[in-house]
N, C-alpha and C. Protein backbone atom coordinates (compact mmCIF):
# COMPACT_ATOMS: atom_id res chain seq x y z
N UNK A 1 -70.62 -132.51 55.46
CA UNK A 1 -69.58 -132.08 54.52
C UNK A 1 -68.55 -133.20 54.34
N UNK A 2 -68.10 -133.54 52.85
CA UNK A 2 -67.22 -134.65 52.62
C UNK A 2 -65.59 -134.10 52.66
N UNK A 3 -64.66 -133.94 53.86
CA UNK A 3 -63.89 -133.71 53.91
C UNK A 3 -62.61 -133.91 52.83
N UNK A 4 -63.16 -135.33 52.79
CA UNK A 4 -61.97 -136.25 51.96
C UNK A 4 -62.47 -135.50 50.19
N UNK A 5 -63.60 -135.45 49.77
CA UNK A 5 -63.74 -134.89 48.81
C UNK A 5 -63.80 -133.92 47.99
N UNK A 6 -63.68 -132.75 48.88
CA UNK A 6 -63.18 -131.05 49.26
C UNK A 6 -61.74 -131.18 49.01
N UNK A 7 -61.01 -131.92 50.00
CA UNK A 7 -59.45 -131.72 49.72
C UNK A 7 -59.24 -132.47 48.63
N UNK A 8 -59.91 -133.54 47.85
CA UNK A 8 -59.83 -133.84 46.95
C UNK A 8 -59.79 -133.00 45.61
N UNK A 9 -60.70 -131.95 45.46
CA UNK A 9 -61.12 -131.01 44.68
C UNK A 9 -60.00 -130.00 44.89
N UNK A 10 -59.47 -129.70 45.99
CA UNK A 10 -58.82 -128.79 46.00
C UNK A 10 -57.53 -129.04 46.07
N UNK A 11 -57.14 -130.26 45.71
CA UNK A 11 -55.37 -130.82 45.62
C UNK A 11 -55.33 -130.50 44.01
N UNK A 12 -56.44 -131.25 43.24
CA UNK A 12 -56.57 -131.56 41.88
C UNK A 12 -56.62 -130.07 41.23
N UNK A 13 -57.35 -129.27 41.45
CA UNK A 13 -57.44 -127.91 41.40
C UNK A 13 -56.27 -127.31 41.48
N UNK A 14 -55.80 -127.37 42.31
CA UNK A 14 -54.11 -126.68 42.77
C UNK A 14 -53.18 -127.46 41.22
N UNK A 15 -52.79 -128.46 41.21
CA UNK A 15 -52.25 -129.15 40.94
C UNK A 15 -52.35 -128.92 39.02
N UNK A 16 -53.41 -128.94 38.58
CA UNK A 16 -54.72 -128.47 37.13
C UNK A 16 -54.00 -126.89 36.77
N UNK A 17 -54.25 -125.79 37.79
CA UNK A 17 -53.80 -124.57 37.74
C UNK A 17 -52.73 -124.45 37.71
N UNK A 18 -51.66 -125.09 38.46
CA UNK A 18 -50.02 -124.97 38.50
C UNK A 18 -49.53 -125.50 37.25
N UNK A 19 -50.30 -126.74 36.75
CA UNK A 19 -49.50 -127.04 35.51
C UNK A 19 -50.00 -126.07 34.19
N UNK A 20 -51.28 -125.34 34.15
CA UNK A 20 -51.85 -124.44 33.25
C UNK A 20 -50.83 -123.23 32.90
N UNK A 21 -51.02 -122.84 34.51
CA UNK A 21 -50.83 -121.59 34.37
C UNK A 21 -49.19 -121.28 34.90
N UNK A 22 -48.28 -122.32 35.31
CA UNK A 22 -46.90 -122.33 35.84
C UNK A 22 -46.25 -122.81 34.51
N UNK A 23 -46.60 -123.46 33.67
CA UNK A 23 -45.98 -124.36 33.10
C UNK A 23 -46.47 -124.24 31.20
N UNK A 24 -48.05 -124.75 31.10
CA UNK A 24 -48.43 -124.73 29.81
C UNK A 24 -48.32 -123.07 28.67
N UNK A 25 -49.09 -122.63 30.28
CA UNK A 25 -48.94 -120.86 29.31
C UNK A 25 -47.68 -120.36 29.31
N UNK A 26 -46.69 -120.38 30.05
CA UNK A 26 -45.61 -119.29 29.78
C UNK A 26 -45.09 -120.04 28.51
N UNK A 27 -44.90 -121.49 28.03
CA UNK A 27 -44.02 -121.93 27.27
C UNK A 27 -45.09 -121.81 25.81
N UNK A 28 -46.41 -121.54 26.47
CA UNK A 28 -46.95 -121.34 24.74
C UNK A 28 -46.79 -119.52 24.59
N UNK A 29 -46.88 -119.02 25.19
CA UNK A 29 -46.67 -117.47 24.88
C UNK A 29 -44.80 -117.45 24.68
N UNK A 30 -43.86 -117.78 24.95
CA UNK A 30 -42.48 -118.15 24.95
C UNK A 30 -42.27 -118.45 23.60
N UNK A 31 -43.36 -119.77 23.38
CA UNK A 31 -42.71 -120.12 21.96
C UNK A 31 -43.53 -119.34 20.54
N UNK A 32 -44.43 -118.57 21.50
CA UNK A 32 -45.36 -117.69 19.83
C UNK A 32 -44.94 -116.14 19.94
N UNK A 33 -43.81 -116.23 21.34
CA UNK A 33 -43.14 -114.68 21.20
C UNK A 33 -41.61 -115.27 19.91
N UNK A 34 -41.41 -115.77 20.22
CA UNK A 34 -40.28 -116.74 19.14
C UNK A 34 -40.15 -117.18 17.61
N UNK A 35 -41.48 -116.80 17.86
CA UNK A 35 -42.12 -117.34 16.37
C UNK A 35 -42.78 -115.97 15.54
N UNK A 36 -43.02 -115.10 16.32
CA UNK A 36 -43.58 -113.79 15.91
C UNK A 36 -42.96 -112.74 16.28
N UNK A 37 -42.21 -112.64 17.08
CA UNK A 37 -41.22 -111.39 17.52
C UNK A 37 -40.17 -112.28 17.77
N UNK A 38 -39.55 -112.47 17.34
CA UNK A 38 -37.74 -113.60 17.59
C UNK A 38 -37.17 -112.12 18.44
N UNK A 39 -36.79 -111.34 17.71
CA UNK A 39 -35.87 -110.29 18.02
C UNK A 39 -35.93 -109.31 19.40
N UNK A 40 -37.58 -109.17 19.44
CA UNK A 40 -37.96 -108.99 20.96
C UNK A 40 -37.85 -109.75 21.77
N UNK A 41 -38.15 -111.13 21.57
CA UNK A 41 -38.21 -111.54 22.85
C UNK A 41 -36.85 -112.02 23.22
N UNK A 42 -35.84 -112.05 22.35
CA UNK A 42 -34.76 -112.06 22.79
C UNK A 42 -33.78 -110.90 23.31
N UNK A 43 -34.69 -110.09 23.45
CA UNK A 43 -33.74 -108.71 24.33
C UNK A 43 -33.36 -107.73 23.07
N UNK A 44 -33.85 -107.81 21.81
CA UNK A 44 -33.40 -106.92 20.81
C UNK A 44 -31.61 -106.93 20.88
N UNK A 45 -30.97 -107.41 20.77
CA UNK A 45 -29.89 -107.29 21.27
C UNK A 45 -28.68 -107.37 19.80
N UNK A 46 -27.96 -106.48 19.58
CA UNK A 46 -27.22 -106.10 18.77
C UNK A 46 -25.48 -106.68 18.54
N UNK A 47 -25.22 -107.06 17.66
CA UNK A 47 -23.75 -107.49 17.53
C UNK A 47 -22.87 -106.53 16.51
N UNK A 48 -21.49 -106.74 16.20
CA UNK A 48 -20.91 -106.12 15.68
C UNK A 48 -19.32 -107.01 15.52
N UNK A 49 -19.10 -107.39 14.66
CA UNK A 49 -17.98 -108.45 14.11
C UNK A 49 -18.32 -109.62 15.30
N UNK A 50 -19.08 -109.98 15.37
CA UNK A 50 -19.61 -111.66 16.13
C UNK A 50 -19.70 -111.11 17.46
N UNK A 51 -19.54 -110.65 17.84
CA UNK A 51 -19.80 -109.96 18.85
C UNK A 51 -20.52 -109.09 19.64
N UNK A 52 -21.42 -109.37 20.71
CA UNK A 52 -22.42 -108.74 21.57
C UNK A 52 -22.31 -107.49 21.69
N UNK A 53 -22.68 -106.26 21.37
CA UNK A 53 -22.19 -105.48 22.18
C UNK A 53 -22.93 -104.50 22.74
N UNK A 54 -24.10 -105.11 22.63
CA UNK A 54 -25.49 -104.29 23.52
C UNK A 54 -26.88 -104.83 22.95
N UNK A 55 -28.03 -104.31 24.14
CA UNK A 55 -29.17 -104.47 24.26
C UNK A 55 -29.75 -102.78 22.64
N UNK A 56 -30.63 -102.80 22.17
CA UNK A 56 -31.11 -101.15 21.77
C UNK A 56 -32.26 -101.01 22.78
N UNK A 57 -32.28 -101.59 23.75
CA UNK A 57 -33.64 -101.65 24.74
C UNK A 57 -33.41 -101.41 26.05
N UNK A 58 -32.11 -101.22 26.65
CA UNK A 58 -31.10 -101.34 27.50
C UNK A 58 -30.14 -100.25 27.49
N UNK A 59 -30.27 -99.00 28.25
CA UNK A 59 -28.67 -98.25 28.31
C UNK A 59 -27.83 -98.76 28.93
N UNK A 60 -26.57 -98.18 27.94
CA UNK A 60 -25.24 -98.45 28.60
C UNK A 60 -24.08 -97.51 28.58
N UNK A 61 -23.09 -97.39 29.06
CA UNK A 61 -22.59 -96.34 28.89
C UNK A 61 -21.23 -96.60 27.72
N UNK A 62 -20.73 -95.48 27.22
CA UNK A 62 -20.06 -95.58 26.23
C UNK A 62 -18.44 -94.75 26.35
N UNK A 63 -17.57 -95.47 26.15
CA UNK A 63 -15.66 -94.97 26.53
C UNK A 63 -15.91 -94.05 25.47
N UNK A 64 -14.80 -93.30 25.75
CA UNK A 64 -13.92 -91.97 24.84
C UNK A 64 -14.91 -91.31 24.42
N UNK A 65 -14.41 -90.19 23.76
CA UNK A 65 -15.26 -88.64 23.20
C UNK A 65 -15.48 -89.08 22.04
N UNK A 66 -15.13 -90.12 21.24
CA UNK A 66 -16.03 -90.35 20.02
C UNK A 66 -17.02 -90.81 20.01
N UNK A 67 -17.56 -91.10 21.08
CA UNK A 67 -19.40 -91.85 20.66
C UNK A 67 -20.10 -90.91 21.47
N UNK A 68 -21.49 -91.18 21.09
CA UNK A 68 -22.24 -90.55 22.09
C UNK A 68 -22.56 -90.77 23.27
N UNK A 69 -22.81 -90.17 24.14
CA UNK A 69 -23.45 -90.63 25.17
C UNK A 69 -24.85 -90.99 26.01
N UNK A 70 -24.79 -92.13 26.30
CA UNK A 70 -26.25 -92.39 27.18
C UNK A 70 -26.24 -91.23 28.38
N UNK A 71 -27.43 -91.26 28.48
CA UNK A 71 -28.26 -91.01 29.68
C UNK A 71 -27.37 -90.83 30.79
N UNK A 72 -27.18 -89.79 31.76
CA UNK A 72 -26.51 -90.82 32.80
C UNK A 72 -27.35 -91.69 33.58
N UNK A 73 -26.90 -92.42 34.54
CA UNK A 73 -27.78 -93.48 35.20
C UNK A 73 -27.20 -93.45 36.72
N UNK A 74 -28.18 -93.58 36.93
CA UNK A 74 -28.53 -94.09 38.88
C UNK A 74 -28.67 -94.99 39.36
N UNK A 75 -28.58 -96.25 38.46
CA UNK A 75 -28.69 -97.60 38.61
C UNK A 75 -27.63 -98.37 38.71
N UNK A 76 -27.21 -98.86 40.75
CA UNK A 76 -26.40 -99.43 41.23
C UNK A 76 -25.18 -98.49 40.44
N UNK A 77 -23.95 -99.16 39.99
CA UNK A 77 -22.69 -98.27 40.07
C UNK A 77 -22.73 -97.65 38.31
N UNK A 78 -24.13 -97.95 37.54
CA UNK A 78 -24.54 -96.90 36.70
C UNK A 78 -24.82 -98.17 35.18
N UNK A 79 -25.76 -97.97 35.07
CA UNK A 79 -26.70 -99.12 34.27
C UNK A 79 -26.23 -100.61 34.47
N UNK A 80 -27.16 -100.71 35.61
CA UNK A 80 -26.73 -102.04 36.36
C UNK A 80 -28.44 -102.37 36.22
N UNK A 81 -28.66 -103.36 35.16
CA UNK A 81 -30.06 -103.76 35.16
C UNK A 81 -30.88 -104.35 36.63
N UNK A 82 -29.77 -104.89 37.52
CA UNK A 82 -30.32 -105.91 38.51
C UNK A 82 -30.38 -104.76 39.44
N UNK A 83 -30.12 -103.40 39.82
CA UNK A 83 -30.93 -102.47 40.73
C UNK A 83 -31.24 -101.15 39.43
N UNK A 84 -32.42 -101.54 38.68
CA UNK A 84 -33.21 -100.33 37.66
C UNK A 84 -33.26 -99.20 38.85
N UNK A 85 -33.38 -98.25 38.67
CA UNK A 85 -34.31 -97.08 39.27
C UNK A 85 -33.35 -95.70 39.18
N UNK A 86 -34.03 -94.75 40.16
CA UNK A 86 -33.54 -93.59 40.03
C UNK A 86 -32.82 -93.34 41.16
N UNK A 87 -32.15 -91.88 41.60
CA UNK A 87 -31.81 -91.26 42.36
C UNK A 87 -32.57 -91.08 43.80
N UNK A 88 -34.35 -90.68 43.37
CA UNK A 88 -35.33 -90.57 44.69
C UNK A 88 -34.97 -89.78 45.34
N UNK A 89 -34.44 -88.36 44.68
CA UNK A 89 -33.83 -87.44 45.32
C UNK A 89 -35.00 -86.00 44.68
N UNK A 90 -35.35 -85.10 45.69
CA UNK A 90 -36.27 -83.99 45.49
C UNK A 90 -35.87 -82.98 45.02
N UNK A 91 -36.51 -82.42 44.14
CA UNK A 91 -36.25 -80.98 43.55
C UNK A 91 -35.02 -80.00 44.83
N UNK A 92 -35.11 -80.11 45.69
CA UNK A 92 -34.51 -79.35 46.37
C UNK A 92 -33.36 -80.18 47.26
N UNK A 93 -33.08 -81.69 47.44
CA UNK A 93 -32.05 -82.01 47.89
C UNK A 93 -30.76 -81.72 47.52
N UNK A 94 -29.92 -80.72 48.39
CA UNK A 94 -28.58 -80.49 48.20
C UNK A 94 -27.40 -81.38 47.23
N UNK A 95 -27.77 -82.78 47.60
CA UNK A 95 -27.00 -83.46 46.53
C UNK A 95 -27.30 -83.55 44.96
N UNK A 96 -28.79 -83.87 45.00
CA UNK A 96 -29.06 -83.56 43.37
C UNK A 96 -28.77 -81.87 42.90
N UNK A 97 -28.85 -80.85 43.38
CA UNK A 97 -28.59 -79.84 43.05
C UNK A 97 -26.79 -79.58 43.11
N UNK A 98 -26.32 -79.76 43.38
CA UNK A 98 -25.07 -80.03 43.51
C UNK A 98 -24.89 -80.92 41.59
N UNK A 99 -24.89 -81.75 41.80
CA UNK A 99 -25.00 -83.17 40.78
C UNK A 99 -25.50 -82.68 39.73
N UNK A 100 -26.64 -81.99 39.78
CA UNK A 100 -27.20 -81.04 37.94
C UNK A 100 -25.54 -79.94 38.01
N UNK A 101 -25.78 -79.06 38.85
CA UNK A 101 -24.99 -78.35 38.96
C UNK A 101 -23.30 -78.41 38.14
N UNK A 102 -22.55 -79.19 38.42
CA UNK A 102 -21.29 -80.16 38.11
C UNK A 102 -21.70 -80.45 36.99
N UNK A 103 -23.19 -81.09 36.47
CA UNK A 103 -22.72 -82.16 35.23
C UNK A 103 -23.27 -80.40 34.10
N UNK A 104 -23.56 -79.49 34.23
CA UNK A 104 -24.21 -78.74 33.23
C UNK A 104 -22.24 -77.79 33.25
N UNK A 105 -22.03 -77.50 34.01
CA UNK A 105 -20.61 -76.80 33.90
C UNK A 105 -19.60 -77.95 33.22
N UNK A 106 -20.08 -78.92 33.35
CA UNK A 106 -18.58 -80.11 32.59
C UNK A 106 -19.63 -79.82 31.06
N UNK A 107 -20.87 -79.86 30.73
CA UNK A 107 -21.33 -80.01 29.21
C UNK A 107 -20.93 -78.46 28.45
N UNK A 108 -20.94 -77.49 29.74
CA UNK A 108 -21.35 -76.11 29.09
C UNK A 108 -19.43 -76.13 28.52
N UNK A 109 -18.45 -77.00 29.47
CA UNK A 109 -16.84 -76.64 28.94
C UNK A 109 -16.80 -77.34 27.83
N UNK A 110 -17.62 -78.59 27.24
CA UNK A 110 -17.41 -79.20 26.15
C UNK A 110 -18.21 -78.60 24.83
N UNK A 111 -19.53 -77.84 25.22
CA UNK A 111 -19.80 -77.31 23.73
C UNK A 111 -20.77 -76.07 24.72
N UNK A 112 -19.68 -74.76 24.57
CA UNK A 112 -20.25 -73.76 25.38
C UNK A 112 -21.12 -72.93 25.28
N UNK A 113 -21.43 -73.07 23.30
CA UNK A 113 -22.26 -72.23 22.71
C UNK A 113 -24.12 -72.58 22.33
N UNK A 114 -23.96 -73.80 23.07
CA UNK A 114 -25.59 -74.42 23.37
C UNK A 114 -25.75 -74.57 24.31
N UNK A 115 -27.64 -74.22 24.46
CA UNK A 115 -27.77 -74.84 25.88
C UNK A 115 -27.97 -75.94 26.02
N UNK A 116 -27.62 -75.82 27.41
CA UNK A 116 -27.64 -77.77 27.78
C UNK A 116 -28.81 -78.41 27.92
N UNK A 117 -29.13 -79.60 27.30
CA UNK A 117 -30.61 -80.17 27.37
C UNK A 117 -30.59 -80.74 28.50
N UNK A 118 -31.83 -81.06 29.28
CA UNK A 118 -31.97 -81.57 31.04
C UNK A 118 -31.60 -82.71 30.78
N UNK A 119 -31.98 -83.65 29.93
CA UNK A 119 -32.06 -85.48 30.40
C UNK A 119 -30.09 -85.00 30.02
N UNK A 120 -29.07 -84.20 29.84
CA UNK A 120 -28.40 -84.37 29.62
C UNK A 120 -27.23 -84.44 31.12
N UNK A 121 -28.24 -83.93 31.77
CA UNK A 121 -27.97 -83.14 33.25
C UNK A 121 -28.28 -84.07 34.63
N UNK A 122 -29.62 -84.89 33.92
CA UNK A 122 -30.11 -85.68 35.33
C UNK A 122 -30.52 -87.59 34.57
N UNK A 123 -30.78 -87.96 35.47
CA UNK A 123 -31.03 -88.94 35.21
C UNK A 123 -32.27 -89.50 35.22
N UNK A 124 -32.59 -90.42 34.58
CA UNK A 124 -34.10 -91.49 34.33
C UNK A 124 -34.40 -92.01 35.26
N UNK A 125 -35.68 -92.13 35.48
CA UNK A 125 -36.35 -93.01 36.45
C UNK A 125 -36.11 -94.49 36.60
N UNK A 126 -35.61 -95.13 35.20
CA UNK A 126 -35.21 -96.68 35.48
C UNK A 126 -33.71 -96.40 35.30
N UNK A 127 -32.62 -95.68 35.02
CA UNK A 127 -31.32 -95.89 34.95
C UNK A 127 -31.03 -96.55 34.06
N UNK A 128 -32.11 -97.07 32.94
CA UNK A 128 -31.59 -97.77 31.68
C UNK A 128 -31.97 -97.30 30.47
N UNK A 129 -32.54 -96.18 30.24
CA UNK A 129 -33.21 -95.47 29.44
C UNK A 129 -31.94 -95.51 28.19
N UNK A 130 -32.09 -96.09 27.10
CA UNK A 130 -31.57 -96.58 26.03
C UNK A 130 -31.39 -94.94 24.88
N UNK A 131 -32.36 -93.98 25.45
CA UNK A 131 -32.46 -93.10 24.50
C UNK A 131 -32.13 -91.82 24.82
N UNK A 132 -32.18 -90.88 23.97
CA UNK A 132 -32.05 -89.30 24.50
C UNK A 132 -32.43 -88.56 23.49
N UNK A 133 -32.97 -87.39 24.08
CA UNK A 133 -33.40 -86.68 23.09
C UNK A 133 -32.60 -86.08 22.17
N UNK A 134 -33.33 -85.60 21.07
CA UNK A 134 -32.62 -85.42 19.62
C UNK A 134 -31.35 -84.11 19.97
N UNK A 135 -31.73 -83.04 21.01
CA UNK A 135 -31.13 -81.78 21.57
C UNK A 135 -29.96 -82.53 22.04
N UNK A 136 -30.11 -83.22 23.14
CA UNK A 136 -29.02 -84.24 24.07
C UNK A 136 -27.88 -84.95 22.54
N UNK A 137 -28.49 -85.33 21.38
CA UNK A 137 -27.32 -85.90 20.70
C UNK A 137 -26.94 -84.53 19.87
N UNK A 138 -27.75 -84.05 19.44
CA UNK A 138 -27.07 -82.31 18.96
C UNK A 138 -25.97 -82.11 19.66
N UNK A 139 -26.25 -81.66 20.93
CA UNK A 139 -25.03 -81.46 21.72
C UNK A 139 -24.00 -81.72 22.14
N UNK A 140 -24.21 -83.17 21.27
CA UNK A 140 -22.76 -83.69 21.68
C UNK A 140 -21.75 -84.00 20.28
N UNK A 141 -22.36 -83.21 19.18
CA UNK A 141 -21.87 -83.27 17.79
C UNK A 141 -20.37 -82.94 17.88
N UNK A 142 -20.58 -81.48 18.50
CA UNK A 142 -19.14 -80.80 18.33
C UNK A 142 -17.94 -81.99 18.92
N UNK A 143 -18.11 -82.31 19.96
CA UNK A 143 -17.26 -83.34 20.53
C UNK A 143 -16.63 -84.66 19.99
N UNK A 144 -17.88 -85.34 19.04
CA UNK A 144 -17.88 -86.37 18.60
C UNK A 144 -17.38 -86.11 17.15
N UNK A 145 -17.27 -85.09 16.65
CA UNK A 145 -16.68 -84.80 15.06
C UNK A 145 -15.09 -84.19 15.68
N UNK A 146 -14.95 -83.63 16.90
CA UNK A 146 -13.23 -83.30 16.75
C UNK A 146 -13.04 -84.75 16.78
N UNK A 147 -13.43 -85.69 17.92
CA UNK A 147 -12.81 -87.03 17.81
C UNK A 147 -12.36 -87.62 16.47
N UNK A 148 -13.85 -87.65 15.81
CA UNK A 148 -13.74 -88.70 13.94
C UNK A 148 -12.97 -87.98 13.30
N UNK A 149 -12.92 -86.56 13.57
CA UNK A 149 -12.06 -86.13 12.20
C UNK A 149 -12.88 -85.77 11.46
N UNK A 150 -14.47 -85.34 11.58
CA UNK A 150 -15.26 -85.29 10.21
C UNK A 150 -16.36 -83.94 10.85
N UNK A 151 -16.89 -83.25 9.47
CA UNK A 151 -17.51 -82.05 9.99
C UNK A 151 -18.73 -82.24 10.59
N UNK A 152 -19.18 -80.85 10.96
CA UNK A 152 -20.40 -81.47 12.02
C UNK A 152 -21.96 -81.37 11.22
N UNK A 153 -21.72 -80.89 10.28
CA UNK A 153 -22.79 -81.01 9.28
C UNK A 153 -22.85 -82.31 8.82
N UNK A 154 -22.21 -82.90 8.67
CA UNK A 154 -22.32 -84.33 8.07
C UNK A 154 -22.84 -85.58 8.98
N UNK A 155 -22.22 -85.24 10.29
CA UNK A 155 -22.69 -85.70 11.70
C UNK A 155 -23.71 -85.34 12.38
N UNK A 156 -24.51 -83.82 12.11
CA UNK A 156 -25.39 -83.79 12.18
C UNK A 156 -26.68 -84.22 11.60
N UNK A 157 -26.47 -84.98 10.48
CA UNK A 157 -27.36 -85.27 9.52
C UNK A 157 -27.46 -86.75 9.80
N UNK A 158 -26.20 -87.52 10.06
CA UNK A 158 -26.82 -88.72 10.73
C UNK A 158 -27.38 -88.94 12.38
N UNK A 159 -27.17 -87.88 12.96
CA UNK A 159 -28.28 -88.00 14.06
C UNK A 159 -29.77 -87.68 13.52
N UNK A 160 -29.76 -86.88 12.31
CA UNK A 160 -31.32 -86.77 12.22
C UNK A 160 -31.73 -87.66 11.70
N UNK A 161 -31.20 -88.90 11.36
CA UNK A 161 -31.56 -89.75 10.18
C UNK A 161 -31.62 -91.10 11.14
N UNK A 162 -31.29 -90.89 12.14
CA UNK A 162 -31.37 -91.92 13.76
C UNK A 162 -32.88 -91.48 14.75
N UNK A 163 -33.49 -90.09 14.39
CA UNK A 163 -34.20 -89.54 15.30
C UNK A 163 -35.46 -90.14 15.06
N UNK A 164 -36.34 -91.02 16.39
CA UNK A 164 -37.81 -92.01 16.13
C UNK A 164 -38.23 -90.79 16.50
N UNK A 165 -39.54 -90.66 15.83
CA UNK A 165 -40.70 -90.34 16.31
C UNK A 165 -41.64 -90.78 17.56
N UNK A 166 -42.70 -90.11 17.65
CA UNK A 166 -43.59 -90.67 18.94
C UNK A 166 -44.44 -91.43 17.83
N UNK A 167 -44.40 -92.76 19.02
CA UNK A 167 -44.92 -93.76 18.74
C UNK A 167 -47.01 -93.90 18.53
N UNK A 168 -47.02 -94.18 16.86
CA UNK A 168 -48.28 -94.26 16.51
C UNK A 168 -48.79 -92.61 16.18
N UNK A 169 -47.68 -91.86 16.50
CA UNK A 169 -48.05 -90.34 16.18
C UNK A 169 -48.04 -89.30 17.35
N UNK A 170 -48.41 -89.86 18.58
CA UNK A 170 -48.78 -88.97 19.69
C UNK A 170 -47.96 -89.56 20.99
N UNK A 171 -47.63 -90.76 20.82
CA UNK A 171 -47.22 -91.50 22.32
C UNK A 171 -45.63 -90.98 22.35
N UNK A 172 -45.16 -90.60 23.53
CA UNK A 172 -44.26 -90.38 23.81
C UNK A 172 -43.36 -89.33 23.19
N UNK A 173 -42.40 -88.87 23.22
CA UNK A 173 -41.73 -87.93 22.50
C UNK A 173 -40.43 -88.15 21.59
N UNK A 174 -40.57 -87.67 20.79
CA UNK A 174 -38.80 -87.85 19.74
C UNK A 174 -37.65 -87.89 20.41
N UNK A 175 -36.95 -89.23 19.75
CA UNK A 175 -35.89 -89.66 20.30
C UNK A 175 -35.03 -90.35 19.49
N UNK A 176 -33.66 -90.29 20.67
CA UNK A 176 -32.30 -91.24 20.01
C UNK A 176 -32.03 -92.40 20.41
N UNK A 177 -31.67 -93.55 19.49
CA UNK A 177 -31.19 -94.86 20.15
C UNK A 177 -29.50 -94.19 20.04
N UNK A 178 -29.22 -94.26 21.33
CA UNK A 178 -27.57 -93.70 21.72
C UNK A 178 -26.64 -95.31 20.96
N UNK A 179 -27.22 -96.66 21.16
CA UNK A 179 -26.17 -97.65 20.49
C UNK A 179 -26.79 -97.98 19.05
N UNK A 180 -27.32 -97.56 18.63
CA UNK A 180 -27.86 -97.76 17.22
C UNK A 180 -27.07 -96.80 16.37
N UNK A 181 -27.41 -95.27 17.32
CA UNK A 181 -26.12 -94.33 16.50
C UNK A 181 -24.91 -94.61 16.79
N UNK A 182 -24.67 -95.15 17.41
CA UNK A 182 -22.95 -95.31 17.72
C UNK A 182 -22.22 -96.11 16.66
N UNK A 183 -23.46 -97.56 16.75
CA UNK A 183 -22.92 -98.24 15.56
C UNK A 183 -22.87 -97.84 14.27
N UNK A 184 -23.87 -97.36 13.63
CA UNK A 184 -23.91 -96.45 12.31
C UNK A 184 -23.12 -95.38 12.48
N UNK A 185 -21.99 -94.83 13.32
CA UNK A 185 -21.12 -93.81 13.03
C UNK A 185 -20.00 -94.59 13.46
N UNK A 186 -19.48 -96.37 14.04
CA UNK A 186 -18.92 -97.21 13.66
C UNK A 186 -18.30 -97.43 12.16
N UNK A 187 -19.49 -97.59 11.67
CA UNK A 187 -19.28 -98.26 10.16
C UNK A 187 -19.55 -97.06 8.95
N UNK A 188 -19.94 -95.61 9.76
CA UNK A 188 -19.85 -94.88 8.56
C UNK A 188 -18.50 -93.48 8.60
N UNK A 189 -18.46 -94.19 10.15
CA UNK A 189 -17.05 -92.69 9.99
C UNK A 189 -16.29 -93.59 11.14
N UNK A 190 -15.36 -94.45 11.36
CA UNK A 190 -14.20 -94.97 11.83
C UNK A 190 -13.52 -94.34 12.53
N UNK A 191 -12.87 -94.04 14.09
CA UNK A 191 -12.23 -93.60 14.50
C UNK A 191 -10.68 -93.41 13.64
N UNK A 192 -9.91 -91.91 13.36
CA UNK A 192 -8.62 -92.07 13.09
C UNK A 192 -7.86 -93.27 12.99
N UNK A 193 -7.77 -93.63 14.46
CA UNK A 193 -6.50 -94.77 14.53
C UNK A 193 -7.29 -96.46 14.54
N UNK A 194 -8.27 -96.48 13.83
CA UNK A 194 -8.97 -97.58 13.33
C UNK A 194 -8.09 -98.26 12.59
N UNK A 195 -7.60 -97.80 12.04
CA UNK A 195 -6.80 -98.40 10.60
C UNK A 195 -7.49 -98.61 9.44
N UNK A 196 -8.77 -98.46 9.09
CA UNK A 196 -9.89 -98.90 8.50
C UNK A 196 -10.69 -99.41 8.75
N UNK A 197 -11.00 -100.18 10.23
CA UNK A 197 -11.62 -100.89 10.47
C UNK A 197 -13.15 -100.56 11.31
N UNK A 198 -13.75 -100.92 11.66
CA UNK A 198 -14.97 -100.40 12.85
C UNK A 198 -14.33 -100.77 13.78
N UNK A 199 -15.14 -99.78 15.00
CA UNK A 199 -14.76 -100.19 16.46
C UNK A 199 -15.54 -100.91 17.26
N UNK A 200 -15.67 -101.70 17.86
CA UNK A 200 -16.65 -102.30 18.71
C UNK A 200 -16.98 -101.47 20.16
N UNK A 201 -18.15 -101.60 19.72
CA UNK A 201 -18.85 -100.25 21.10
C UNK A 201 -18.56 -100.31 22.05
N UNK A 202 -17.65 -99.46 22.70
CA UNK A 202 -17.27 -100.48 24.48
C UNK A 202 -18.38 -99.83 25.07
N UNK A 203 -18.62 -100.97 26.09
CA UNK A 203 -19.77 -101.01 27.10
C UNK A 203 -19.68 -101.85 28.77
């Protein structure tokens, strides 16, 4: 056996693969995600007067009773991308029952005459879940029209006009982008003390 020519094969080999597959492929898939999805591969990420003010791929949470609300989240001190995940707490642990418990009596004092939808109650498995169901933004109409000043028929009609379908027809279930509507009820109904202006989504 040719020692010297084995480790030969297998330096060159190492060396062939690291530059292929460390180096050549990520920057050709990088630059034909760039060239064919710009907007994905940059995080889908949304502005509003020059300004960042979210991922639509990414929850975040949202100030005051005029916008809607995300998801809540379980992630680190609550949509903290760098620890994603959930609670990991069982149908029957005292604290999550406690925790539904609290958050369905704070929704049932804000709009008492619906029931409360679950994802409104618990949280997502990654803590970044960007969306909610169409029930979850229903429910938060009444709240979000005393804020604007505007009726809830009119506000109800732009959540339905925000609501995706399941994807390709069957995948997944109907849903809300929570900062997509926020911004389109930004620029179509202005908080009161706006002055005229839009608000920038705090996040």
């Amino acid at each position: 056996m040719d020692t010297r020519r084995n480790l030969f094969i297998a330096t060159t080999m190492t060396v062939v693969l690291t530059v292929l597959l460390g180096l050549v492929y990520p920057l050709v898939v990088t630059g034909l995600a760039q060239v064919v999805f710009p907007d994905k591969a940059n995080g889908q990420l949304r502005s509003r007067n020059g300004q960042i003010v979210g991922s639509e791929i990414i929850g975040q949470g949202f100030a005051g009773p005029g916008y809607f609300r995300s998801r809540a989240s379980a992630a680190g001190q609550g949509y903290d991308a760098t620890s994603s995940g959930g609670t990991n707490l069982g149908p029957t642990n005292r604290k999550l029952i406690d925790a539904v418990t609290s958050a369905v009596e704070a929704a049932k004092r804000e709009n008492p005459n619906a029931p409360v939808p679950i994802d409104m109650v618990t949280t997502s498995a990654s803590g970044l879940d960007p969306d909610v169901t169409p029930d979850n933004a229903m429910f938060q109409v009444p709240r979000v029209a005393r804020a604007r000043a505007i009726g809830e028929s009119e506000l109800r009609q732009l959540v339905a006009e925000h609501i995706e379908g399941r994807q390709l027809g069957f995948l997944g279930e109907p849903r809300v982008n929570v900062l997509l509507l926020n911004l389109a009820l930004d620029e179509r109904h202005p908080l009161p003390d706006l002055k005229g202006g839009p608000a920038i989504v705090k996040h």
